[in-house]
Structure formats: C-alpha cells, structure tokens
Protein backbone atom coordinates (compact mmCIF):
# COMPACT_ATOMS: atom_id res chain seq x y z
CA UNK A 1 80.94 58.38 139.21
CA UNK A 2 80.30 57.43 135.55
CA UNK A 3 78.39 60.37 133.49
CA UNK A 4 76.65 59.35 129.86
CA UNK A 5 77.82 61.60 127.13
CA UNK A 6 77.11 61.59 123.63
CA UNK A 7 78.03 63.24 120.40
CA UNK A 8 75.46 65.68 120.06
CA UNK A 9 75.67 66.90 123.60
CA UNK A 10 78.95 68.90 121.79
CA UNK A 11 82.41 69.87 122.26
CA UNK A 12 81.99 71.39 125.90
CA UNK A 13 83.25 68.61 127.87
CA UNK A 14 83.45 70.33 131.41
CA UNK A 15 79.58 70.19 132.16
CA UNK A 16 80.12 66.47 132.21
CA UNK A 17 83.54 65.42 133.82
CA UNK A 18 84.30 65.44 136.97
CA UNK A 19 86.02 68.68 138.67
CA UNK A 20 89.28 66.87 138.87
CA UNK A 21 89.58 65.07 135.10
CA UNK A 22 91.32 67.51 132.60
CA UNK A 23 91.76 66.30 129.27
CA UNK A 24 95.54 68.17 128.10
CA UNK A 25 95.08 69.02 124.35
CA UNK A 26 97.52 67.37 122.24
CA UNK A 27 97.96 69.57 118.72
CA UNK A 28 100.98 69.00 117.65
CA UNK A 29 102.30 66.93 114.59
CA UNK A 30 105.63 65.20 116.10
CA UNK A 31 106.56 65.42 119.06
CA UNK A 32 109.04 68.11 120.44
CA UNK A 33 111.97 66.07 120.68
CA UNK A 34 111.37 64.56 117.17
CA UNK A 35 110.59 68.23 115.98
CA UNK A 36 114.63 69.12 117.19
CA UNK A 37 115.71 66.19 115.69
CA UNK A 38 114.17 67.08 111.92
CA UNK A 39 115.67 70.81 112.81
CA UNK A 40 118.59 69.73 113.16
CA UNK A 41 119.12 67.57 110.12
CA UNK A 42 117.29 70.28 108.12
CA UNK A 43 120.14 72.63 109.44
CA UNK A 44 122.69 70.02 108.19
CA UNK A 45 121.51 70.35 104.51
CA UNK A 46 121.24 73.69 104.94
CA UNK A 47 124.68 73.91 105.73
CA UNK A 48 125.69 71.69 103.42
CA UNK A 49 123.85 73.55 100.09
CA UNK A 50 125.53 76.82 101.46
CA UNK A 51 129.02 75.04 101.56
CA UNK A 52 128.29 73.51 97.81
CA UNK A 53 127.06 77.07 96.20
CA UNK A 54 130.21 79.33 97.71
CA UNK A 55 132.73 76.28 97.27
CA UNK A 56 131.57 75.98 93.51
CA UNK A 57 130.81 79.21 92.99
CA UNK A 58 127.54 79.17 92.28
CA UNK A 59 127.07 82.37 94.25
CA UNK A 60 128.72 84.74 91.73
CA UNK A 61 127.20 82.67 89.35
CA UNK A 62 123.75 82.90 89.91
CA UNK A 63 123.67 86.15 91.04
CA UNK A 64 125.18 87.75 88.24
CA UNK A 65 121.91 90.22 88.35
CA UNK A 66 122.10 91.20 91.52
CA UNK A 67 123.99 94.93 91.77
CA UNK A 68 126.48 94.11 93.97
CA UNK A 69 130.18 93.61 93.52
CA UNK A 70 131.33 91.82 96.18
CA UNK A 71 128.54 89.02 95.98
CA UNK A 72 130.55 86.26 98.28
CA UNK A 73 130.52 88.74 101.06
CA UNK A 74 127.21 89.69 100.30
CA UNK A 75 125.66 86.39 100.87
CA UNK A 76 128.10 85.70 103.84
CA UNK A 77 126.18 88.10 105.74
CA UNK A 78 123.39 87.24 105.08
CA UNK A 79 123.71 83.84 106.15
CA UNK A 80 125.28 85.21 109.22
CA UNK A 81 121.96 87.14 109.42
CA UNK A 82 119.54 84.39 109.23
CA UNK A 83 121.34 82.18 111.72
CA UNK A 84 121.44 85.23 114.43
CA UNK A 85 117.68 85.62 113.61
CA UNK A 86 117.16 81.84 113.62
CA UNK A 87 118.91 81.41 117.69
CA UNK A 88 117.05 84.75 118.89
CA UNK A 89 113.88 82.66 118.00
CA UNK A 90 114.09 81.18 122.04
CA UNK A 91 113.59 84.59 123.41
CA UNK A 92 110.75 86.12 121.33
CA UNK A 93 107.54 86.35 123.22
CA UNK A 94 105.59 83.61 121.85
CA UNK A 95 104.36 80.20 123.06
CA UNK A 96 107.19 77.43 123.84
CA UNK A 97 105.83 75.10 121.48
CA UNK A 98 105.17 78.01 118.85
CA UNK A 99 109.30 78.81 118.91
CA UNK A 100 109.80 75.06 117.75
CA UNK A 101 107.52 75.77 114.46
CA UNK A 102 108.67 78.94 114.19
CA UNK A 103 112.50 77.48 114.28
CA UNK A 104 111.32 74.78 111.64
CA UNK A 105 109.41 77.27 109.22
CA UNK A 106 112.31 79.62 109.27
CA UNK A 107 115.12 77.02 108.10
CA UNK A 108 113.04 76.23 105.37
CA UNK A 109 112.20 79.80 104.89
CA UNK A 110 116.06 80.72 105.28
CA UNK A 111 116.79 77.67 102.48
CA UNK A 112 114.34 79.03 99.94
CA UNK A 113 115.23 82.80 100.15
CA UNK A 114 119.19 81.84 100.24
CA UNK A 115 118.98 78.86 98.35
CA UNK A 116 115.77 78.09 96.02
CA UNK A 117 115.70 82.01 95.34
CA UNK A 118 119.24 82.36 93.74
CA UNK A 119 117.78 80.43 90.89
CA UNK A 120 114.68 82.37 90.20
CA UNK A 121 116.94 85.69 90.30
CA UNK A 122 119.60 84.29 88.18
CA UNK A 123 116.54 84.34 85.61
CA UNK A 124 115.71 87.70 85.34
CA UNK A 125 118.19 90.15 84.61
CA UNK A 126 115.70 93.00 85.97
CA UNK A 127 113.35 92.39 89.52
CA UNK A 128 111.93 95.48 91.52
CA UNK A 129 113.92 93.52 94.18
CA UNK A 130 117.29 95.04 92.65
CA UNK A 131 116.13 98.34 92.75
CA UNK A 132 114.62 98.69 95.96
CA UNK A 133 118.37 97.46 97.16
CA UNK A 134 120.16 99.52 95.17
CA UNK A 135 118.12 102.97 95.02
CA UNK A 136 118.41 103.60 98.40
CA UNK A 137 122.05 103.38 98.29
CA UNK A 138 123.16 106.02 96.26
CA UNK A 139 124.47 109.22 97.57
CA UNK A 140 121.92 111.04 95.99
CA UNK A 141 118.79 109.41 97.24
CA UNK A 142 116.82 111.59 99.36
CA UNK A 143 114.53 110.52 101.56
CA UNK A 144 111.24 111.61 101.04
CA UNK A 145 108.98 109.97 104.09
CA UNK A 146 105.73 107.92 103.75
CA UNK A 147 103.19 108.65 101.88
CA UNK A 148 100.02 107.19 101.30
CA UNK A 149 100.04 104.80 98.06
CA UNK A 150 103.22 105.64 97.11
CA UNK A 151 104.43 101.68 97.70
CA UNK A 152 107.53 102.09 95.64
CA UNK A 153 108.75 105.27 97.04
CA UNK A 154 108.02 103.95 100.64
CA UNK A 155 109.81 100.72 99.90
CA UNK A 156 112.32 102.98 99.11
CA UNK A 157 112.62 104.71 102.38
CA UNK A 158 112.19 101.88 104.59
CA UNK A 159 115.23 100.00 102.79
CA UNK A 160 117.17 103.67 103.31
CA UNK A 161 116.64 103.42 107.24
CA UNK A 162 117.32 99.73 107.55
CA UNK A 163 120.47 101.00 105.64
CA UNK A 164 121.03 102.97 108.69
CA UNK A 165 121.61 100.22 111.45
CA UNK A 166 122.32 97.70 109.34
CA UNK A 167 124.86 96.61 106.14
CA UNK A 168 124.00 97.21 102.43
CA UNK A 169 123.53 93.15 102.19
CA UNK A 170 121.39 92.07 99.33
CA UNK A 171 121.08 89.13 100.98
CA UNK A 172 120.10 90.00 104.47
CA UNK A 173 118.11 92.31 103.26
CA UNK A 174 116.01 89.83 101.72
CA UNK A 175 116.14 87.76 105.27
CA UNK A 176 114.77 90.56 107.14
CA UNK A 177 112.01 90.72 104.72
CA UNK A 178 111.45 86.87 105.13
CA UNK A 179 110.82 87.85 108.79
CA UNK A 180 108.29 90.38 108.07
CA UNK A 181 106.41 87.74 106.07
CA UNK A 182 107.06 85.39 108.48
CA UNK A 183 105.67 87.31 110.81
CA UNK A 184 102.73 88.85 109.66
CA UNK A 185 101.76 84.34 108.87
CA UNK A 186 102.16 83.97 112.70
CA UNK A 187 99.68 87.15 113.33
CA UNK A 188 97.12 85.42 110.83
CA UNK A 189 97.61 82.06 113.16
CA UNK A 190 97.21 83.68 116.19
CA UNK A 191 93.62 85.28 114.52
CA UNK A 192 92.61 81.58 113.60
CA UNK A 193 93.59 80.62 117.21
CA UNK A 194 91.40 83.65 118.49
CA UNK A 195 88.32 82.36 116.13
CA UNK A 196 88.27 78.47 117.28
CA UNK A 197 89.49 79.23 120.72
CA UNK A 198 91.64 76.14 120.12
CA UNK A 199 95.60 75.99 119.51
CA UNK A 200 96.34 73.65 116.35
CA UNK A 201 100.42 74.07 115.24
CA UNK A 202 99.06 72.31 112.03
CA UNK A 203 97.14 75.72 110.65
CA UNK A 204 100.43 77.34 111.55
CA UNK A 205 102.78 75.15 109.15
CA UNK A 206 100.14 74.98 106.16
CA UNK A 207 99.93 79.23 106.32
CA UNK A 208 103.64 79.04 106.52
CA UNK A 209 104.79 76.20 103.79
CA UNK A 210 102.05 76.88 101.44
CA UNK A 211 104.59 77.50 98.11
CA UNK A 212 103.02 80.83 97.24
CA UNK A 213 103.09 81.96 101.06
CA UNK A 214 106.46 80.80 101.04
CA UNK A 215 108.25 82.37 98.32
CA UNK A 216 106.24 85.57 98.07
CA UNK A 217 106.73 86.55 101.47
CA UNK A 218 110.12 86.27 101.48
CA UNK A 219 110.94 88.24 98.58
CA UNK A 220 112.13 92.44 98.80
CA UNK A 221 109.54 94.30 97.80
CA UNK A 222 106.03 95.14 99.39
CA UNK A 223 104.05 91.76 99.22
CA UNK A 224 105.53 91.05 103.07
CA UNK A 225 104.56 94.54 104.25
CA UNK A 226 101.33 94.83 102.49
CA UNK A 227 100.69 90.63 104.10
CA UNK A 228 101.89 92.31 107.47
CA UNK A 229 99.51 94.95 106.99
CA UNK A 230 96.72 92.59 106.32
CA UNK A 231 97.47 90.42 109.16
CA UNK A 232 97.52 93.26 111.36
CA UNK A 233 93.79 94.35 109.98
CA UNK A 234 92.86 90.03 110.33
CA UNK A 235 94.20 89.85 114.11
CA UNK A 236 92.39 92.97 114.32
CA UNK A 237 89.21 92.08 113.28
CA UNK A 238 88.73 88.78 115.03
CA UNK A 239 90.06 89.89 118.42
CA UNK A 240 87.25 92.53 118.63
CA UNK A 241 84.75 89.96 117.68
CA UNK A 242 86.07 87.89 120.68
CA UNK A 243 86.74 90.39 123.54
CA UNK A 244 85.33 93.75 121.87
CA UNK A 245 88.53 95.01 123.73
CA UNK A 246 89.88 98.70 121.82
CA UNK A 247 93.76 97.18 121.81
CA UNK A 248 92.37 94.87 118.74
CA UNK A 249 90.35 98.33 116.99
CA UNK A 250 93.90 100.26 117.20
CA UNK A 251 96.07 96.97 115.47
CA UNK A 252 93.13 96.46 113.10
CA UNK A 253 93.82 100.13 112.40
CA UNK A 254 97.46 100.04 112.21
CA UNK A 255 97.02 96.99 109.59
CA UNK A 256 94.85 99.18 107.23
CA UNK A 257 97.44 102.21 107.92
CA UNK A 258 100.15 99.81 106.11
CA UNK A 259 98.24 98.74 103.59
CA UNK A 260 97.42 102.00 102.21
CA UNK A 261 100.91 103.12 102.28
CA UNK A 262 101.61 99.93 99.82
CA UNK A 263 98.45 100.22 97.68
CA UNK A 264 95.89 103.16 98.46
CA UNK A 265 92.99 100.84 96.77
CA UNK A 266 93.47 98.23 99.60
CA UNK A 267 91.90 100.36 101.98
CA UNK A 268 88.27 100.33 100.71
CA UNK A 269 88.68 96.63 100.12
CA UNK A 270 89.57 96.08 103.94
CA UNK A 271 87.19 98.57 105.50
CA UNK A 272 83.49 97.76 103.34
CA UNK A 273 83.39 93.57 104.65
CA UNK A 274 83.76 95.04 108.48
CA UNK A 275 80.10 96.01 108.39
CA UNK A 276 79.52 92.27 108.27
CA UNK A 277 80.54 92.04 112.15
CA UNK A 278 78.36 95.57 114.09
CA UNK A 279 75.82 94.34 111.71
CA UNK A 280 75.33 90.38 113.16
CA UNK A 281 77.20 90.74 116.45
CA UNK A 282 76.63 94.03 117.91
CA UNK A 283 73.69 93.97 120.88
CA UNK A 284 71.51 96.97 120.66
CA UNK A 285 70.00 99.05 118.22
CA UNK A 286 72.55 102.43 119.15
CA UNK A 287 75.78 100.51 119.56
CA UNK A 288 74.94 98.96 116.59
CA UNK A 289 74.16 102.31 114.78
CA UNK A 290 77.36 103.77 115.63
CA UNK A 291 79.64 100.96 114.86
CA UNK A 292 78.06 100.90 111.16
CA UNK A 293 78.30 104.97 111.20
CA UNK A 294 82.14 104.15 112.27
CA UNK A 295 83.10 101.71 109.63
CA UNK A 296 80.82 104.06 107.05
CA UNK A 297 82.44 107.40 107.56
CA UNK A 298 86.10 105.55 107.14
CA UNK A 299 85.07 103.66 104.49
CA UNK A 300 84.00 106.75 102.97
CA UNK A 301 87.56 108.19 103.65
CA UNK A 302 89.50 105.37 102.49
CA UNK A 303 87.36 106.08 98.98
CA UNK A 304 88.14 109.64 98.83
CA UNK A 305 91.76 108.65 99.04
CA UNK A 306 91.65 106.43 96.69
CA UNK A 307 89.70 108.81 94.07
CA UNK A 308 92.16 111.64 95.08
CA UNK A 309 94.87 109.00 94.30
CA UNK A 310 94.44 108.48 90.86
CA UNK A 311 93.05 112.19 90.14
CA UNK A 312 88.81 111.16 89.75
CA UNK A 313 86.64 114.31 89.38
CA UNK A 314 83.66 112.32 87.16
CA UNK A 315 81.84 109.20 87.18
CA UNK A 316 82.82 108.25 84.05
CA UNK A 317 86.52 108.41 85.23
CA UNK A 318 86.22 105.34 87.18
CA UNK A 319 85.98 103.57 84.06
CA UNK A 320 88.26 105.14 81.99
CA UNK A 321 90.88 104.92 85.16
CA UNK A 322 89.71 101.18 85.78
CA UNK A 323 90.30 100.32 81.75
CA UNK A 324 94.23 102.39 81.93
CA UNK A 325 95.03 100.55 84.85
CA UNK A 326 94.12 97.32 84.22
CA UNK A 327 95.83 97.36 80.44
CA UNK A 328 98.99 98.69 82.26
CA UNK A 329 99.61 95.18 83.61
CA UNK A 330 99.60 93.30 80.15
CA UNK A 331 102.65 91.52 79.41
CA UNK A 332 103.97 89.82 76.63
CA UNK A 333 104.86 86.04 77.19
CA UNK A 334 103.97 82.94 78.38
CA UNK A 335 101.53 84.33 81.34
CA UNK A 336 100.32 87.33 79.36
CA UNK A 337 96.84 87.57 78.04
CA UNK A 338 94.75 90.08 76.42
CA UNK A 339 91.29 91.14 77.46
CA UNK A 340 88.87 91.68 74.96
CA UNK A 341 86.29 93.52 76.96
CA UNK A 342 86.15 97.43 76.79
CA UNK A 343 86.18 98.47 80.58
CA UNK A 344 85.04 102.35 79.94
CA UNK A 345 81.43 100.59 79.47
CA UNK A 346 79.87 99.70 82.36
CA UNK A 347 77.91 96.27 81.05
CA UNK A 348 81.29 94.90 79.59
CA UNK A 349 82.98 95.21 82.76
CA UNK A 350 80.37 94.26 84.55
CA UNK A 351 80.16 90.98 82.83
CA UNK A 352 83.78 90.53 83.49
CA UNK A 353 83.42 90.27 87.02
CA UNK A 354 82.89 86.57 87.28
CA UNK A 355 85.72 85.50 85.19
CA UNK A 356 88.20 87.91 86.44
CA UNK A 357 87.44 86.75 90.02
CA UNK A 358 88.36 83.14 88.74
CA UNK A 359 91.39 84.44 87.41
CA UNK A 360 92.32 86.48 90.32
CA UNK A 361 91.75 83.78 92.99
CA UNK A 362 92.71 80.38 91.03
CA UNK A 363 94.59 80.76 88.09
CA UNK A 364 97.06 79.60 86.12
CA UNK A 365 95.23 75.97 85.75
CA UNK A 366 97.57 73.79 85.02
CA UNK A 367 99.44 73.85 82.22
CA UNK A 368 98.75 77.41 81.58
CA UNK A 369 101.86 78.90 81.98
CA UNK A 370 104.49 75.91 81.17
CA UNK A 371 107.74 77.31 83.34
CA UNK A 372 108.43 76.18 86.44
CA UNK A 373 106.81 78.62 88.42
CA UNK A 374 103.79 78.40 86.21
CA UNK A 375 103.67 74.63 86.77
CA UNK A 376 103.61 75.01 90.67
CA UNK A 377 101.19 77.67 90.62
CA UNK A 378 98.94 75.35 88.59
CA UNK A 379 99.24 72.24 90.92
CA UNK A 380 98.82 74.79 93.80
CA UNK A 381 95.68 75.96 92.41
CA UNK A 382 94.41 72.89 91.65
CA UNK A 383 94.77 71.72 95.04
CA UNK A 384 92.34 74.80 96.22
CA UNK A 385 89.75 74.19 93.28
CA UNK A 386 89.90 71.01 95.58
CA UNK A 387 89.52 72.30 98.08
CA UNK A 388 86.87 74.85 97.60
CA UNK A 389 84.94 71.55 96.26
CA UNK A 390 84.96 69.71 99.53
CA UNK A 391 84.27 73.32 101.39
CA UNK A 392 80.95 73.47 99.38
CA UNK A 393 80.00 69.87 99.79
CA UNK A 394 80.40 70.25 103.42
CA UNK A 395 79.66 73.56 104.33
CA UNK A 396 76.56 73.63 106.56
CA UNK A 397 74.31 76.58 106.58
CA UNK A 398 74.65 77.33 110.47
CA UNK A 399 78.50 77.92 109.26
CA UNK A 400 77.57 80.85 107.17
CA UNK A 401 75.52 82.75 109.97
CA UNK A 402 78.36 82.58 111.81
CA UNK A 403 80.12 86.74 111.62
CA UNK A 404 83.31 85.78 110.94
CA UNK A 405 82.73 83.37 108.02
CA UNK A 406 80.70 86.12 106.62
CA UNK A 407 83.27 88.88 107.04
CA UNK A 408 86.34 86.40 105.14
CA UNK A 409 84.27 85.50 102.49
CA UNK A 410 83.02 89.04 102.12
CA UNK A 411 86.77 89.97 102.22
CA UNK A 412 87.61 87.48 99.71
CA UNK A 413 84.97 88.26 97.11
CA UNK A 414 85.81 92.00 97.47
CA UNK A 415 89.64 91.34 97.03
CA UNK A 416 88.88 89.15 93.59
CA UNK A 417 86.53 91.67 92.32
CA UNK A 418 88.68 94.58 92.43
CA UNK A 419 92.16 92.21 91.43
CA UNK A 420 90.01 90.58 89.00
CA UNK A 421 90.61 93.50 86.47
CA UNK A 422 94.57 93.71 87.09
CA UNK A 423 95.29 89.81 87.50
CA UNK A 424 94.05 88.46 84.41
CA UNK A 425 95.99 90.40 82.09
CA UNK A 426 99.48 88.95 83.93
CA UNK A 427 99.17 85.33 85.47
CA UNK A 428 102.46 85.58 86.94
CA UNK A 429 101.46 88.94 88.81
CA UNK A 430 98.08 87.00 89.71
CA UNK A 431 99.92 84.39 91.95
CA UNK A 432 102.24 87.37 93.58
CA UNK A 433 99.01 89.48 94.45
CA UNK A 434 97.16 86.44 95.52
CA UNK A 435 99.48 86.45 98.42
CA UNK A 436 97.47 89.29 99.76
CA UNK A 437 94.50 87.17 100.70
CA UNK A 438 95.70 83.74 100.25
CA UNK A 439 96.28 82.86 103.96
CA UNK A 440 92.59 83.80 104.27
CA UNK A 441 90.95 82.28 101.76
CA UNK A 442 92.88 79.02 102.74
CA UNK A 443 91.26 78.98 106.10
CA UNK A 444 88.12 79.72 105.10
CA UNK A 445 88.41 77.05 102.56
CA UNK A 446 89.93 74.22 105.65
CA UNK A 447 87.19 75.75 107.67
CA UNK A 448 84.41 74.84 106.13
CA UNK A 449 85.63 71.90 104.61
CA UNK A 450 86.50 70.40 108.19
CA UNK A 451 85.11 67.00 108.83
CA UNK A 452 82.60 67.60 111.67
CA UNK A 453 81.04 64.03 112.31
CA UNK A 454 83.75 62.51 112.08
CA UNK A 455 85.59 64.63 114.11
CA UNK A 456 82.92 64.42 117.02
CA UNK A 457 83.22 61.20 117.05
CA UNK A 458 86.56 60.69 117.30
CA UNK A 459 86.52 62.58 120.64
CA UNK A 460 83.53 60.83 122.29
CA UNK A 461 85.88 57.66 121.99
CA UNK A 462 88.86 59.18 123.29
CA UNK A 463 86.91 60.60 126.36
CA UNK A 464 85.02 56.94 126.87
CA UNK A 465 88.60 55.43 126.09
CA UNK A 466 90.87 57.41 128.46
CA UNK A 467 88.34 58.88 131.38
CA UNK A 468 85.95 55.89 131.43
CA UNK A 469 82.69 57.55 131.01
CA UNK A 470 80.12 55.21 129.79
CA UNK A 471 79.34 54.66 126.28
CA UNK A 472 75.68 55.89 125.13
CA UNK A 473 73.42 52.74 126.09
C-alpha cells in the first residue's frame, strides 16, 4: 500500500505509514564504535601531555601560584580523580549513547582544566580560585552555613565539606567542579530534548565544547554552581510546559534556591520571564490567575531579598546602589573601560541600557582585548553576532508565539539588562558572567536560525527513498 505524502503535510509521519514501518532516528555524529576509537586516542594525548608536564616539570612550574607545597602530589590526585570520575561514567543513569558524549566531553574537559588551565593560572599570581582552596583549610576557618547571596562565603563552606570526604587537592578540586559544570550542560540538553521532543547528541557537544562553556565551567569558584543552578531553573521550566507535572515546579525551584545563594540579584532575573508561560499556555481564566498570582508573589519576594541585600530603604537608592556597584567592577588594563554615564540619574542610565546589553551579551569584538583570552572571546563572539544574523533572517513569526521562545528571549534580555551595568566596565568579567546564560542564548540563537525548508525536505526524500511511499505526483 503506497500513501502520497508531501512536505507540508509536516513532521508527523505516523498518520501516513503503515502500522508496521518505523523509521529509527539516527542523531548521532560518528558512529559509536568510531566515537571509542577518537576516545581512545584522545586519552593517549592526554596521557601523553600529563607524562610531558610532570617529567619536565612543568607542574611546579606553572603552578608556582597555586598555595600548595607539594604541587606533584597535588596534581597526581587529581588526575587520579578525573580518571575514577571518567570510568564511573558507564554506570550513571543516563542514556547509553549519552555516556559515550559524556566520556568524550569529559577528556577534553579533564585536558583543559589539567592541562590548558595550568597556563592561564601560571598568569595570575592572585585568582578567587586560590582562595576558595586555601580558606577553607585553615584551622581557624569556621564554618558559617549558607546564606542567601553570600556566594563567597558559601563557596567557602561547600569547599570546607568536600574537605571532609575528600583530600585538600587543588587539582581535584577543580575536577569536581568541572563535573558540576558538566553537569548542570547535560541538564540544559536534556531541557532542549524536552522542548523539540527529539534527541540530537549534536546540541549536547556544542553546549559542552563551546570555549566559554568550556573553560568557565570548569574553573573553582561559583560560575559552575550558579550554571547548575540555572540549569536546574531551565529543566525546570520546560518540563512543566511539557507535562505540567509538580516534580519539574520543585527542580525549577531548587535551581532558583542555588542561584540566590551565589548572587541574590539572580533571583528576580529568573522568576519575572516565567509569567511568559501561565500567561500563553495556561487553559482557563482561574488556573491562569493563580499561576500569575504564584510567579507574582515570589517574584515579589525574590525583590525584597534583593533590596534587603544591599540595605534599600528609598527609591533613589536603587540608583545610587546601581551607580556603586557597577563602578566597583572597573579595572585597570587591557579589558577595563570607563563609563561616562552618571547612573544616580534615571535618563542616563536609562539610555545605557542598549549598549550595556551589547556589551553584556557580545563583547569583546575582536581585537578588543589583544591577549589570548581576549582574542578567543572575540572570535567567539563574532561567531554569535553570526549567528544572531541568520536567527533574524530566518526567524518566522509563528516561532515567536511559541511560550518557550518567548520565555528564553525574555530571560535573555532580562539577564543583559541587569549585567549590562556590571559587564561593561570589565570585558574579561563580561565573558565569565556570560556563562550564566550563554547555553541559552545559544539555543535560542540555533533555534531560530534552523533551516526549516530545507530540512523538510530532506526527510520527505529519505521517507520516499527508504519506505517507498510515492513521490507527490
């Protein structure tokens, strides 16, 4: 039996196949044998580059910054570390194809935070990274708990538990917080897989390998808890939209929880975009009503916080705050700049707006900031000026109804606003916040830049090709 189907009739196939055809998606990039075969010769050079830095003594060397005496042992265990965490990959509980992508990303992962990052550390003789190692170690720390927005003091604390079950390793330490960022980039996958209802391992390596992604989440500090947070709060968000099921309201919860440990003012930010969803996808006028009273009376809690935070009794405090804060973050050098604007009146900072959301979400340009890291930054955001271009020459108007479009890019535009004011004063902190909503914006960006005709296409031929249903007469 031979059934007509065309392009437009869309991508639900079932309707028109018979009950015994199924077509077996096919997402991956290489094949799983070819994907062991690249693991294992990336765990050759791995091993290898280890061998060459302790033989040579690059080690001592490059970590001369790093307080720790002992730094060959140091690094010993933490390569010990990230090889235990690397074979316990085969028993986590994801998908079977997932724990090959998830072995690949973490031996590159494992080669830039033992490898790549020696180099970056052996240039600064001071990183928060030392201290939140070190503090924690000395007999007369005392732990104080959590608190909410006290990110450095929390760091703190976690470091002073891990302390607890495991060894005072720089090193390792700095593995297990690749793993947190590793894992909160898996959470935001899984949310992308929830939205398309489609498995693609690509989205999964381009999160993952992105160079800001990849460096900034593997670093000590509180960029991979605050990203865990956040992909907590994204997971969240889109699995209610899905399955409105309450296990996806109490991790969306958790994720905002974390955040505002880190940074009190992320709170607001993550809560005000969720009206976007009761708003456009809730049936009914009283479910509706009390979703938006929901998110309203926490987003009116998350602001008190925040105002309690940094001491606000007056209107005219915002500014004032807003202007102290933002100067705080000035630094001399090659990616310091000076704003000219006076933030304590509300037209000059209100004109800012546009140009510190530029800065916040795509600068340095290139050739900016002319180190290194400054360099990469500017290719890297170059390549999503490029592709926010092709996401605005293709974006189709239908894709902006849709809730969860609405809710990113209403969580994007919030995040630049309010980052806007810090990030232009210190490129180099701009690329290390932008980790906070980068893995967002770049799927909204490969979202709506996707090639839709095209891609249409392409399957009607592969379904005439393989099933033999009749081409369109």
């Amino acid at each position: 039996m031979h059934t007509t189907w065309r392009p437009e009739h869309g991508f639900s196939l079932r309707p028109l196949l018979h009950k015994n055809m199924y077509i077996q998606p096919n997402n991956s990039i290489i094949s799983r044998n070819k994907s062991l075969l690249i693991n294992a010769f990336a765990i050759g050079i791995y091993g290898v580059t280890i061998a060459f830095l302790c033989l040579t003594g690059s080690i001592e060397a490059l970590g001369a910054n790093i307080p720790q005496p002992d730094l060959l042992s140091d690094y010993t265990i933490g390569v010990i570390w990230s090889l235990m965490l690397g074979l316990s990959i085969s028993f986590w509980p994801v998908r079977s194809r997932d724990k090959v992508a998830f072995l690949t990303i973490w031996i590159v992962k494992s080669f830039i935070t033992l490898g790549i990052m020696l180099f970056y550390e052996a240039n600064y003789s001071f990183l928060d990274a030392y201290s939140y190692f070190n503090v924690p170690m000395q007999y007369d720390f005392e732990w104080a708990g959590l608190n909410i927005g006290q990110g450095t003091e929390n760091i703190y604390s976690i470091v002073w538990l891990y302390y607890k079950i495991m060894p005072a390793s720089y090193h390792a330490l700095k593995v297990s917080f690749a793993l947190v960022g590793l894992i909160a980039i898996y959470l935001i996958y899984r949310a992308t897989v929830l939205f398309l209802q489609k498995e693609d391992i690509r989205i999964l390596y381009v999160l993952a390998l992105f160079p800001s992604i990849l460096f900034w989440s593997s670093i000590i500090g509180k960029d991979p808890f605050t990203l865990l947070g956040i992909a907590l709060y994204v997971y969240g968000v889109i699995g209610w939209y899905r399955f409105r099921k309450l296990r996806f309201i109490w991790m969306l919860a958790l994720g905002v929880v974390i955040t505002i440990f880190i940074r009190v003012w992320l709170g607001p930010i993550l809560i005000a975009p969720i009206m976007i969803i009761p708003l456009f996808s809730v049936r009914g006028i009283l479910p509706k009503l009390m979703m938006i009273t929901l998110t309203t009376g926490t987003l009116v809690f998350m602001s008190a916080q925040l105002l309690n935070h940094f001491n606000v009794e007056a209107a005219q405090d915002v500014l004032t705050i807003l202007d102290t804060v933002s100067r705080s973050w000035s630094e001399d050098g090659g990616s310091g700049q000076t704003i000219q604007a006076d933030f304590t009146q509300i037209h000059q900072a209100l004109a800012f707006i546009p140009l510190g959301m530029f800065t916040a979400l795509f600068r340095p340009l290139p050739g900016e900031v002319l180190n290194p890291f400054g360099l990469l930054a500017g290719l890297e955001n170059l390549i999503l000026l490029l592709l926010l271009l092709r996401a605005a020459i293709r974006t189709k108007l239908h894709d902006l109804k849709n809730p969860v479009v609405m809710w990113a890019s209403l969580f994007v535009l919030t995040w630049a606003i309010v980052y806007g004011f810090i990030s232009y004063q210190n490129l180099g902190t701009a690329v290390r916040f932008r980790l906070q909503i980068l893995p967002v914006l770049l799927c909204l960006l490969l979202y709506l830049g996707r090639q839709r005709k095209f891609a249409k296409k392409l399957l009607y031929y592969r379904v005439v090709n393989e099933y033999g249903i009749s081409s369109p007469r």
